[in-house]
Protein backbone atom coordinates (compact mmCIF):
# COMPACT_ATOMS: atom_id res chain seq x y z
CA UNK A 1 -57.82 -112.38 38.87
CA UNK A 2 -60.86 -113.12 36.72
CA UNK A 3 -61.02 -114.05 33.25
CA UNK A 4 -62.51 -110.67 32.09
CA UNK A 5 -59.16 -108.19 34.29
CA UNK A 6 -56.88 -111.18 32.91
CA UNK A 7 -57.80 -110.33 29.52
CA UNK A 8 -58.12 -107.08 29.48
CA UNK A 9 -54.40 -106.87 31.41
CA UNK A 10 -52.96 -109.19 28.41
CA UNK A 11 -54.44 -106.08 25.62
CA UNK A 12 -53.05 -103.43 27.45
CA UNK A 13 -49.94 -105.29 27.70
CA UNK A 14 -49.91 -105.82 23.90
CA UNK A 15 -50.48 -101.93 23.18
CA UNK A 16 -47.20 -101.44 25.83
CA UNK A 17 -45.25 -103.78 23.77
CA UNK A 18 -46.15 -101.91 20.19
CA UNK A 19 -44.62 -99.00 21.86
CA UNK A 20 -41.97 -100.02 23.25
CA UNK A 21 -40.97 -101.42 19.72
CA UNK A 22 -41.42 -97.84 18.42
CA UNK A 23 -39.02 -96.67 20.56
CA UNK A 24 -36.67 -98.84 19.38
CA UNK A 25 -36.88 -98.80 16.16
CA UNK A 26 -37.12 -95.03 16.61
CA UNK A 27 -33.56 -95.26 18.47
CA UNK A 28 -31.95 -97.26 15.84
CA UNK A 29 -32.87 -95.18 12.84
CA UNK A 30 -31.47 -92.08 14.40
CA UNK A 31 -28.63 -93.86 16.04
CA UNK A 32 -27.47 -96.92 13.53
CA UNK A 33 -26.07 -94.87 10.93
CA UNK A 34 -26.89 -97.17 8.03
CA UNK A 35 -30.36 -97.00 9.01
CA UNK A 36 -30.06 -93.24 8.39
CA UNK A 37 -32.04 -93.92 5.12
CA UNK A 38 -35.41 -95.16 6.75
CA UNK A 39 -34.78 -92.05 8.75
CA UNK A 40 -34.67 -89.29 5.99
CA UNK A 41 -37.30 -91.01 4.02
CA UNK A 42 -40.05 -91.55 7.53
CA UNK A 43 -39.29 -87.54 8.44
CA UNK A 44 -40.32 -86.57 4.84
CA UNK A 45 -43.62 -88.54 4.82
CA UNK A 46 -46.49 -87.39 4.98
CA UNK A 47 -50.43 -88.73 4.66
CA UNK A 48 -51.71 -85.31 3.51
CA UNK A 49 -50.48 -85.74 0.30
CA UNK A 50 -52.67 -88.60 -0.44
CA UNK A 51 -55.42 -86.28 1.49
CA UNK A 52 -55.10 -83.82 -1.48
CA UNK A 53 -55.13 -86.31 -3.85
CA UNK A 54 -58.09 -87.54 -2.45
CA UNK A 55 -59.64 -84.82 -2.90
CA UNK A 56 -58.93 -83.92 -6.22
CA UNK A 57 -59.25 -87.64 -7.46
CA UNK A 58 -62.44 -87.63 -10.04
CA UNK A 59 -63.75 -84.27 -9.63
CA UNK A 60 -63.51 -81.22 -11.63
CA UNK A 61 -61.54 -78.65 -10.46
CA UNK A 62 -62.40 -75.35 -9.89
CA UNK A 63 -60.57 -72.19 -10.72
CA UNK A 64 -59.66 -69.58 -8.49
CA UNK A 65 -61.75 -66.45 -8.71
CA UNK A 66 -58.98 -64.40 -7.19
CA UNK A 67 -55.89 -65.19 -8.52
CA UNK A 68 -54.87 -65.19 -12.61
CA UNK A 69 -51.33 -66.25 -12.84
CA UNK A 70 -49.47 -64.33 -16.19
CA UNK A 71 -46.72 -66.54 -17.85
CA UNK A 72 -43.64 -64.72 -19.30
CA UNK A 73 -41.80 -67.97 -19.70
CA UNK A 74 -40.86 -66.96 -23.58
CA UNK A 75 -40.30 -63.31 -22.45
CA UNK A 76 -36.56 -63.12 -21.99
CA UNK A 77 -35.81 -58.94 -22.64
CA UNK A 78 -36.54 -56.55 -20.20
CA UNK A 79 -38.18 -53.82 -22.36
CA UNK A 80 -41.04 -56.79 -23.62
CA UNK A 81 -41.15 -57.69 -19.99
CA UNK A 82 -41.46 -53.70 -19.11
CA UNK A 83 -44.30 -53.47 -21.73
CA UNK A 84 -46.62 -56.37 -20.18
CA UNK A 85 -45.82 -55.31 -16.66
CA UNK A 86 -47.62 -52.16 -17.91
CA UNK A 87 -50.51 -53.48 -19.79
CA UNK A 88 -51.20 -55.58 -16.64
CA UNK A 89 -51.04 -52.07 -15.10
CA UNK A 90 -53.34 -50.57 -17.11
CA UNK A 91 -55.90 -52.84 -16.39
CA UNK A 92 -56.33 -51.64 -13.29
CA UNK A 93 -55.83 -55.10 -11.32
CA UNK A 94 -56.51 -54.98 -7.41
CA UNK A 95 -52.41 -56.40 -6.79
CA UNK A 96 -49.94 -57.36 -8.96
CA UNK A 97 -46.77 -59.63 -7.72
CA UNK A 98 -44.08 -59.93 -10.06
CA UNK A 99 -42.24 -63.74 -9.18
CA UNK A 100 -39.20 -62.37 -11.12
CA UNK A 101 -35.98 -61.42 -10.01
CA UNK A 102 -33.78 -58.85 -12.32
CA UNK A 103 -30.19 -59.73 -11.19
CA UNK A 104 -27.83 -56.97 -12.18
CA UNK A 105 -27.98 -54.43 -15.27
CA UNK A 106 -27.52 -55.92 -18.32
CA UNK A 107 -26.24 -54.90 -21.41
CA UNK A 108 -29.34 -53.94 -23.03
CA UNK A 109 -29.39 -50.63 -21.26
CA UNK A 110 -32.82 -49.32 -23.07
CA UNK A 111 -34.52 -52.36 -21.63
CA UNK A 112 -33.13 -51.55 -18.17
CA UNK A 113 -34.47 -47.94 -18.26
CA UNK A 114 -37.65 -48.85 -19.58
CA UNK A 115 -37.93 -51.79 -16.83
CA UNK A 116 -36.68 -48.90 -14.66
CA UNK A 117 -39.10 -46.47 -15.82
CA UNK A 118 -42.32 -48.64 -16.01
CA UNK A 119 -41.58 -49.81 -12.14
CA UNK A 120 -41.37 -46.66 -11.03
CA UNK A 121 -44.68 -45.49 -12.98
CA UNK A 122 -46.82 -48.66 -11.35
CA UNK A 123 -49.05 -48.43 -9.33
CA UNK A 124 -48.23 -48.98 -5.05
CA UNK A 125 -50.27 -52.34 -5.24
CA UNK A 126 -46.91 -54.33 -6.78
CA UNK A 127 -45.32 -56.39 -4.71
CA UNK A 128 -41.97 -57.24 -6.55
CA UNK A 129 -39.89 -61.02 -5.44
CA UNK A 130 -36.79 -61.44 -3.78
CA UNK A 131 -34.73 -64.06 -2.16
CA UNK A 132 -33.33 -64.80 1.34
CA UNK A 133 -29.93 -66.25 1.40
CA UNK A 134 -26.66 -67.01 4.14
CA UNK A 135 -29.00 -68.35 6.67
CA UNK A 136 -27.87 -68.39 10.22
CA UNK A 137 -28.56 -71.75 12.57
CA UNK A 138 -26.98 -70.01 15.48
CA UNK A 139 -29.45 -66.62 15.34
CA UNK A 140 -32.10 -68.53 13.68
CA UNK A 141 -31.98 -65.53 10.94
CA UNK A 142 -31.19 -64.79 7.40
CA UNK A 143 -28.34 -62.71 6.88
CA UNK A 144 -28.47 -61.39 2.97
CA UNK A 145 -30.99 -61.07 0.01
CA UNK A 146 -30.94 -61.25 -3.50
CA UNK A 147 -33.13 -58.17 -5.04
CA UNK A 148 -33.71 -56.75 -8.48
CA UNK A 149 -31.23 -54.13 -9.61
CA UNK A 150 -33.69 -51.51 -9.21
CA UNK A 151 -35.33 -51.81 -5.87
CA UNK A 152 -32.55 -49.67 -4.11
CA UNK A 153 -33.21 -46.68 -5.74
CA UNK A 154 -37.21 -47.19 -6.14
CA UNK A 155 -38.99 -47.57 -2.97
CA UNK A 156 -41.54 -50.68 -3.66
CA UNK A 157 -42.99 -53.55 -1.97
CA UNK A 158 -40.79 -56.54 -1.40
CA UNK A 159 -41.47 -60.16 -0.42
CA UNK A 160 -39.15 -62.93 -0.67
CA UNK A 161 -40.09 -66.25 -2.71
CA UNK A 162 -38.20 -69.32 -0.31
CA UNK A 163 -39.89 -72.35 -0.23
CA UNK A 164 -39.89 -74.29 3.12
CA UNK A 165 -38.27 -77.67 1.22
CA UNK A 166 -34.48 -75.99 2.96
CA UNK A 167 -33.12 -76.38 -0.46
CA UNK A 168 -33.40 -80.77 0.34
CA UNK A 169 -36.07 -81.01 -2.85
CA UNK A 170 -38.97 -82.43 -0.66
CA UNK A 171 -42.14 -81.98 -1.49
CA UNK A 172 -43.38 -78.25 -0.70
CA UNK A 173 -46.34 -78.97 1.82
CA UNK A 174 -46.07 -75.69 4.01
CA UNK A 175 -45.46 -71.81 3.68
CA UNK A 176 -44.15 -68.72 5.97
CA UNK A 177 -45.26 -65.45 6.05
CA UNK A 178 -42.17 -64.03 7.76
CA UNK A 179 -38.69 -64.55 8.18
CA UNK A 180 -36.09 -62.45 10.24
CA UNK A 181 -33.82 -60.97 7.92
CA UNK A 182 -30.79 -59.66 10.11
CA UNK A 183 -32.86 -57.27 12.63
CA UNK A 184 -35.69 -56.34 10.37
CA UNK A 185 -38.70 -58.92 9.59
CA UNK A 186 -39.48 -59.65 6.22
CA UNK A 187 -42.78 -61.11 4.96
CA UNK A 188 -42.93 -63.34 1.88
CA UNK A 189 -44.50 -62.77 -1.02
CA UNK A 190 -47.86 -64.50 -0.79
CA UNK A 191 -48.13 -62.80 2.75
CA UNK A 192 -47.20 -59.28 1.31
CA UNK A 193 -49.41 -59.65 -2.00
CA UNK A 194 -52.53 -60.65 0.92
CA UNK A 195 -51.98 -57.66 2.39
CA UNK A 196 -52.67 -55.37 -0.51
CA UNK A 197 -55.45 -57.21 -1.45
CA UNK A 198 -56.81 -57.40 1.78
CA UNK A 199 -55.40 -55.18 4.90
CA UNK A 200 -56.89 -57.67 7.39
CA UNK A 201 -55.37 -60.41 6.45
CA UNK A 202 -54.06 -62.18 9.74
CA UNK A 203 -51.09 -63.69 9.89
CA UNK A 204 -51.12 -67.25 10.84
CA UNK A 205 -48.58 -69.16 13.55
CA UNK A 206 -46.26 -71.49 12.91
CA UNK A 207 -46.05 -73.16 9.41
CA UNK A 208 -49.47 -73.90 8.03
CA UNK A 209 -50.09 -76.51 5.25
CA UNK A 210 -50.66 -74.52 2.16
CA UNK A 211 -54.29 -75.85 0.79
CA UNK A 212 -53.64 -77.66 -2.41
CA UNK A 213 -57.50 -78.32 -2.44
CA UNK A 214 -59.46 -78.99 -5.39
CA UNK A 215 -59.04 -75.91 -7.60
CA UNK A 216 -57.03 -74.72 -10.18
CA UNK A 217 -55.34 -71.08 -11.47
CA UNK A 218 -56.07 -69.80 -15.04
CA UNK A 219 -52.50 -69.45 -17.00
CA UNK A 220 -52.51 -66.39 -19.14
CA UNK A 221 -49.74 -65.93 -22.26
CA UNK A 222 -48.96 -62.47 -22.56
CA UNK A 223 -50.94 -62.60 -26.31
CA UNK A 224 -54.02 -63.43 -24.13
CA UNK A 225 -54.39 -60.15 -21.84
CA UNK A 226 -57.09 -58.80 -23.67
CA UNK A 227 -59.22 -61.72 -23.67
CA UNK A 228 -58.87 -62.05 -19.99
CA UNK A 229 -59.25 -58.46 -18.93
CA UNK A 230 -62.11 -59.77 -16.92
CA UNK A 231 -59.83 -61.80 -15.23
CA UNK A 232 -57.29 -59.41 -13.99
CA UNK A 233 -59.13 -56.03 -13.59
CA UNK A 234 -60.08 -55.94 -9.81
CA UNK A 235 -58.35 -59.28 -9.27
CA UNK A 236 -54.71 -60.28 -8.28
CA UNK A 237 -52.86 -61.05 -11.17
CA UNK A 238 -48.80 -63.31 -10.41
CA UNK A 239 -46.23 -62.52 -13.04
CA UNK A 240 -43.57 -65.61 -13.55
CA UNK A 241 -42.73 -68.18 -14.87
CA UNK A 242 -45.49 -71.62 -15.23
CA UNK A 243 -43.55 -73.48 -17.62
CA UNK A 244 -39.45 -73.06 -16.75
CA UNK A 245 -38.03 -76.53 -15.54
CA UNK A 246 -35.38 -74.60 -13.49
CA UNK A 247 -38.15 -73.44 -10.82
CA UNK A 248 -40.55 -76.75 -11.10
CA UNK A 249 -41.18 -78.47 -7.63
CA UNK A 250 -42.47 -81.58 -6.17
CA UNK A 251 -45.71 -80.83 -4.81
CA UNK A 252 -48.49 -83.32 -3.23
CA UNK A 253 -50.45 -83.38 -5.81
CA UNK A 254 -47.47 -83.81 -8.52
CA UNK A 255 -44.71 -81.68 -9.96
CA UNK A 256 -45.73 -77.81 -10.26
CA UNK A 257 -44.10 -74.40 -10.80
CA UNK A 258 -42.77 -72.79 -8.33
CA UNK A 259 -45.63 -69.43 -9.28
CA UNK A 260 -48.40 -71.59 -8.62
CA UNK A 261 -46.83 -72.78 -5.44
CA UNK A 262 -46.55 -68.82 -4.66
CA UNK A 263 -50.37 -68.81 -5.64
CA UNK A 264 -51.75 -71.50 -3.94
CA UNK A 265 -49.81 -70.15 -0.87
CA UNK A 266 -51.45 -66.58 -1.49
CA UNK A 267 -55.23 -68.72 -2.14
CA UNK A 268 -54.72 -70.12 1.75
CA UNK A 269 -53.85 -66.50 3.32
CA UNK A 270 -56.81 -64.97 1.52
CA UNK A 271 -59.25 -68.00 2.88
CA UNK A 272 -58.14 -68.11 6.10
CA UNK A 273 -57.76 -71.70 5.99
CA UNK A 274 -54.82 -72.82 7.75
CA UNK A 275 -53.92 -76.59 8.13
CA UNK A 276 -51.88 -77.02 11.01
CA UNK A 277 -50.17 -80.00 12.49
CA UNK A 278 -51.98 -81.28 15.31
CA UNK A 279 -50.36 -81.05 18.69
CA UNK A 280 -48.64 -83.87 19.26
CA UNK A 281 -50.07 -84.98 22.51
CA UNK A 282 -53.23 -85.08 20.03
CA UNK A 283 -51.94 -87.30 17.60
CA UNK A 284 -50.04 -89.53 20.34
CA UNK A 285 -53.81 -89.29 22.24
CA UNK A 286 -55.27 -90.35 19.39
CA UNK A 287 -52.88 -93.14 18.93
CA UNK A 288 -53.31 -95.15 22.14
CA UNK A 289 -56.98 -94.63 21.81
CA UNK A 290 -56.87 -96.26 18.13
CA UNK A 291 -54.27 -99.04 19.42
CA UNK A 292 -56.32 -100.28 21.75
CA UNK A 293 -59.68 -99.85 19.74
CA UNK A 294 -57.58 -102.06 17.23
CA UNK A 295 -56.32 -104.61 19.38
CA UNK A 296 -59.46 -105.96 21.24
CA UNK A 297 -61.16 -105.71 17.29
CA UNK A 298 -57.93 -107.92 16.32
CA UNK A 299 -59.10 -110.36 19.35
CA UNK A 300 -63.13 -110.16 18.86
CA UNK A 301 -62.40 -111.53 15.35
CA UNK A 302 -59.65 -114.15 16.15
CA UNK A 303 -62.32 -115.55 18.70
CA UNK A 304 -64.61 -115.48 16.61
CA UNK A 305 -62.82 -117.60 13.78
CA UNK A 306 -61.90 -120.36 16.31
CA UNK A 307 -65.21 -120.84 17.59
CA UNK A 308 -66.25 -121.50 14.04
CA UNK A 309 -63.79 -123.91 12.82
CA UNK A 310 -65.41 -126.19 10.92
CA UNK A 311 -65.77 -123.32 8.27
CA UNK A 312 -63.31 -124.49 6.16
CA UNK A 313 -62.30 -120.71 4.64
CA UNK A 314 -62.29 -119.46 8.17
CA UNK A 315 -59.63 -121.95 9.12
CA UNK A 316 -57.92 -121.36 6.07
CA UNK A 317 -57.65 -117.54 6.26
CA UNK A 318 -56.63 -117.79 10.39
CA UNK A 319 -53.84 -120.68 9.48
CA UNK A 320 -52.58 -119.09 6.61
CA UNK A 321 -51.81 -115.68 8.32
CA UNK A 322 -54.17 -113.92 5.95
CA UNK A 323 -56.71 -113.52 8.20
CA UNK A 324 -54.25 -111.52 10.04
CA UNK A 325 -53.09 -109.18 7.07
CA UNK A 326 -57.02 -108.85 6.13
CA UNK A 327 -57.39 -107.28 9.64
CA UNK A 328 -54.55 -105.30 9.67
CA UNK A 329 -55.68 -103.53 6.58
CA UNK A 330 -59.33 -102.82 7.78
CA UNK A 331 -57.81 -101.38 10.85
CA UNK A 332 -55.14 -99.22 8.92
CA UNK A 333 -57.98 -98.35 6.45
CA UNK A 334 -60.44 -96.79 9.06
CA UNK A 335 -57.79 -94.84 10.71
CA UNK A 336 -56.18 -93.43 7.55
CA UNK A 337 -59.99 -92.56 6.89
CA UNK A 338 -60.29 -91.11 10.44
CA UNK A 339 -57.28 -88.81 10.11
CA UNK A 340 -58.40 -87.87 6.63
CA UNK A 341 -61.82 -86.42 7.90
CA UNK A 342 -59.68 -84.55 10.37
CA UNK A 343 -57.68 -82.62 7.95
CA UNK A 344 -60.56 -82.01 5.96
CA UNK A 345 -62.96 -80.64 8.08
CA UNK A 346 -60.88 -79.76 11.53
CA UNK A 347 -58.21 -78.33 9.39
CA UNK A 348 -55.64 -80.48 11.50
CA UNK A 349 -52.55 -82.97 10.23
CA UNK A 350 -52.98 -86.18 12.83
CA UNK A 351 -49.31 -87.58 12.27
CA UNK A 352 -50.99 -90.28 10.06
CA UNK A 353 -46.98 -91.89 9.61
CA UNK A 354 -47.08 -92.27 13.71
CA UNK A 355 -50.69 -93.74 13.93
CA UNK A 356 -50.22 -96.42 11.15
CA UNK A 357 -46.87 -97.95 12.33
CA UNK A 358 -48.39 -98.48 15.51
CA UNK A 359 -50.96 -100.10 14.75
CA UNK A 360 -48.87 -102.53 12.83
CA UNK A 361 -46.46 -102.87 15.39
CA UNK A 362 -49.30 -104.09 17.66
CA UNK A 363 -49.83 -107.27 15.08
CA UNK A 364 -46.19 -107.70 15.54
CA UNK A 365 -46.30 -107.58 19.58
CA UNK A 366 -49.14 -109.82 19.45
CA UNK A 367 -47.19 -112.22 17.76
CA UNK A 368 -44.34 -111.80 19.78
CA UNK A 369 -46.38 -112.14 23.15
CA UNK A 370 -48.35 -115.03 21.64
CA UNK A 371 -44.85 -116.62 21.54
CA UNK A 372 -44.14 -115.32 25.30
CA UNK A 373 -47.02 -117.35 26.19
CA UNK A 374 -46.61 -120.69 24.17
CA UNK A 375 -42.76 -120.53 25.67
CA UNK A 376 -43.84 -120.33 29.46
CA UNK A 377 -47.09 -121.98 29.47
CA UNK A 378 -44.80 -125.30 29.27
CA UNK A 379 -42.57 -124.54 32.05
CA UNK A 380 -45.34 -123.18 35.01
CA UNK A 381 -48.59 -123.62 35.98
CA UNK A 382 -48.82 -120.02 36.81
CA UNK A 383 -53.18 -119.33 36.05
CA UNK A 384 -52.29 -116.09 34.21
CA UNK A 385 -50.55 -117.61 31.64
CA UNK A 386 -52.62 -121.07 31.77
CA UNK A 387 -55.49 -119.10 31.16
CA UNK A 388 -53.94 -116.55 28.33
CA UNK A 389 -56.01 -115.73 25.22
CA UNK A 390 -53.32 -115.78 23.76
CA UNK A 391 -52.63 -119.63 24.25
C-alpha cells in the first residue's frame, strides 16, 4: 500500500473511531442512570441561542411595525379591564388578542357584566386566550381546556397560549399552530390572531423556531393609548401581561414574558420565516464531511510543526499540548460559524451540539490511535504501522 492510501486509510480510521466514541458515550448517558444529568442537560442544548444573540449583539434593534403589545399588568378589575378592551376597540385596530384568561365569575358582578357586555360588543377580529390541559401520551391529544367564563355563551375566536417548554422550564425556542384537542383541532393563539390579520397565512409543518431576530415590540400602559393611536389603528395590538413574574420565561435571548413570546411567535407566522431543524441525515452529512475536513487540517499542521523544529515556540506549543487545543478551537470556531450562516440565511438548525462533540472526539481518537500505534509498532514489523503518521 503506498504512503499516500496508507495515510489516507489511518484519517478515515480516526473519523470511525470519533464515532464510535459517540455511540458510546451516547449509550451510557441514556443507559447509566447517574449519567442521566449530562443527558437532560445535552437534549436541552441548543447553538441557536447563541445564533440570536449573535445577532442582536451590538446593534440596535428594531421595532415591529405590526405588532404593539398593551400591558394591563396593574389592571386587576374586570370593569377597568372591560373599559381598555374597548378603547383598544375603538381604535379601530386590524386584530386584537387578549393573552388573558377570566377564570370563573367573581364577586364583582358589575365588572363581570360589563366584561360580559364589552366582549360581546367587539368587534369579530378578537381572538380571546385559552389553555390546553390533561394531555394524553397514548392519543397524542389534549383532553380539556381552561376558557374564560364567558366564551360559552358568546361565540368568539379562541386560541390557546401553551408554550412548547412541556411545563420542564426550558428555554422556549419553538411554537405550534395546532394541537388536537379531543376530536376537534385547535390553533393557538399566534396562529389564530395571523389569520385575522392575514387569511393566507400558511400554516407551517412541524415545530418551527420562533425568530427571536433583532427587533423589538413597543409596550404600551393603558395611560398611553392615545399617544400611540398610530400604533394600534390598522395594526395588531396583544393585551397581557409584560411585567408579571408568574408568566416570565427563559428565552434565548434572556428571560421574557410570556406576551412577547406570544408576539414574537405571531411576528414569524406573519413573515413566513420558519426555522426548521435540519434533517438529520443533513446535519449527520454535514458532520462526516466537517470530521474529515478537520482531521487531515489537524495533520497538515502537526506536519508542519515537526518539520520546523528548531522554532523554539513551535516545539513548545506541539509538546505542551497547546498546539493541540489551539487547533481544536479554530476547527470548532469555523464550524460553529458554518452552522450559524445556515440558520441565518437557509433558515435551517444544523444540530450544532452533534457537529462540535465530534469534532472533539476526533482529537481524542487521534490520541487514542496515536497510542494504538506507539503500543504495536514495538511488537511487529508490520509496514502499516512502521510507516504510521501517527508514529
Amino acid at each position: 500500500m503506498s504512503k499516500k492510501h496508507s495515510a489516507a486509510l489511518e484519517h478515515a480510521i480516526v473519523v470511525a473511531l470519533a464515532f464510535i466514541l459517540m455511540g458510546i458515550v451516547a449509550v451510557l448517558t441514556v443507559n447509566v442512570s447517574f449519567l442521566n444529568p449530562i443527558s437532560r442537560a445535552y437534549s436541552n442544548l441548543s447553538f441557536s441561542d447563541m445564533y440570536f444573540q449573535i445577532m442582536r449583539h451590538n446593534v440596535e434593534p428594531d421595532t415591529s411595525d405590526i405588532v404593539t403589545i398593551v400591558d394591563m399588568t396593574e389592571l386587576y378589575r374586570r370593569g377597568d379591564l372591560a373599559e381598555l378592551l374597548t378603547n383598544i376597540d375603538d381604535m379601530k385596530p386590524a386584530a386584537i388578542g387578549v393573552d388573558i384568561m377570566f377564570g370563573g365569575v367573581k364577586d364583582d358582578s358589575l365588572g363581570n357584566d360589563l366584561l360580559k357586555e364589552t366582549v360581546g360588543n367587539m368587534q369579530s377580529n378578537t381572538v380571546f386566550a385559552n389553555k390546553l390541559t390533561d394531555y394524553d401520551l397514548e392519543t397524542g391529544r389534549f383532553t380539556h381546556s381552561v376558557r374564560s367564563f364567558f366564551l360559552d355563551s358568546i361565540p368568539v375566536r379562541e386560541g390557546y397560549v401553551n408554550l412548547t417548554d412541556n411545563m420542564k422550564r426550558s428555554t422556549i425556542r419553538n411554537y405550534t399552530t395546532t394541537q388536537q384537542l379531543n376530536d376537534t383541532q385547535a390553533e393557538s393563539f399566534p396562529y389564530a390572531i395571523a389569520k385575522v390579520f392575514d387569511s393566507s397565512v400558511s400554516d407551517p409543518s412541524g415545530n418551527p423556531y420562533i425568530d427571536y431576530g433583532n427587533y423589538v415590540f413597543r409596550i404600551v400602559s393603558p395611560d398611553e393609548l392615545d399617544e400611540h393611536e398610530d400604533d394600534i389603528a390598522g395594526h395588531i395590538v396583544i393585551v397581557g401581561a409584560a411585567h408579571e413574574n408568574k408568566d416570565t420565561h427563559r428565552a434565548p435571548t434572556g428571560k421574557m414574558s410570556g406576551v412577547e413570546i406570544q408576539a414574537y411567535s405571531l411576528e414569524t407566522i406573519l413573515q413566513r420565516k420558519d426555522i426548521h431543524d435540519a434533517p438529520a441525515w443533513l446535519s449527520w452529512t454535514v458532520a462526516v464531511i466537517l470530521c474529515i475536513l478537520f482531521e487531515l487540517f489537524f495533520q497538515a499542521v502537526i506536519n508542519y510543526v515537526t518539520s520546523h523544529k528548531k522554532n523554539m515556540l513551535l516545539t513548545f506549543l506541539h509538546k505542551s499540548s497547546l498546539l493541540t487545543t489551539i487547533i481544536l478551537a479554530v476547527g470548532l470556531t469555523i464550524a460553529n460559524g458554518i452552522g450559524y450562516l445556515v440558520f441565518k440565511h437557509c433558515h435551517l438548525y444544523l444540530d450544532a451540539t452533534l457537529i462540535l462533540s465530534l469534532l472533539a472526539l476526533v482529537v481524542i481518537a487521534r490520541f487514542y490511535y496515536a497510542g494504538f500505534i506507539a503500543a504495536f509498532s514495538t511488537k511487529t514489523k508490520n509496514s502499516f504501522i512502521q510507516n504510521s503518521i501517527f508514529k
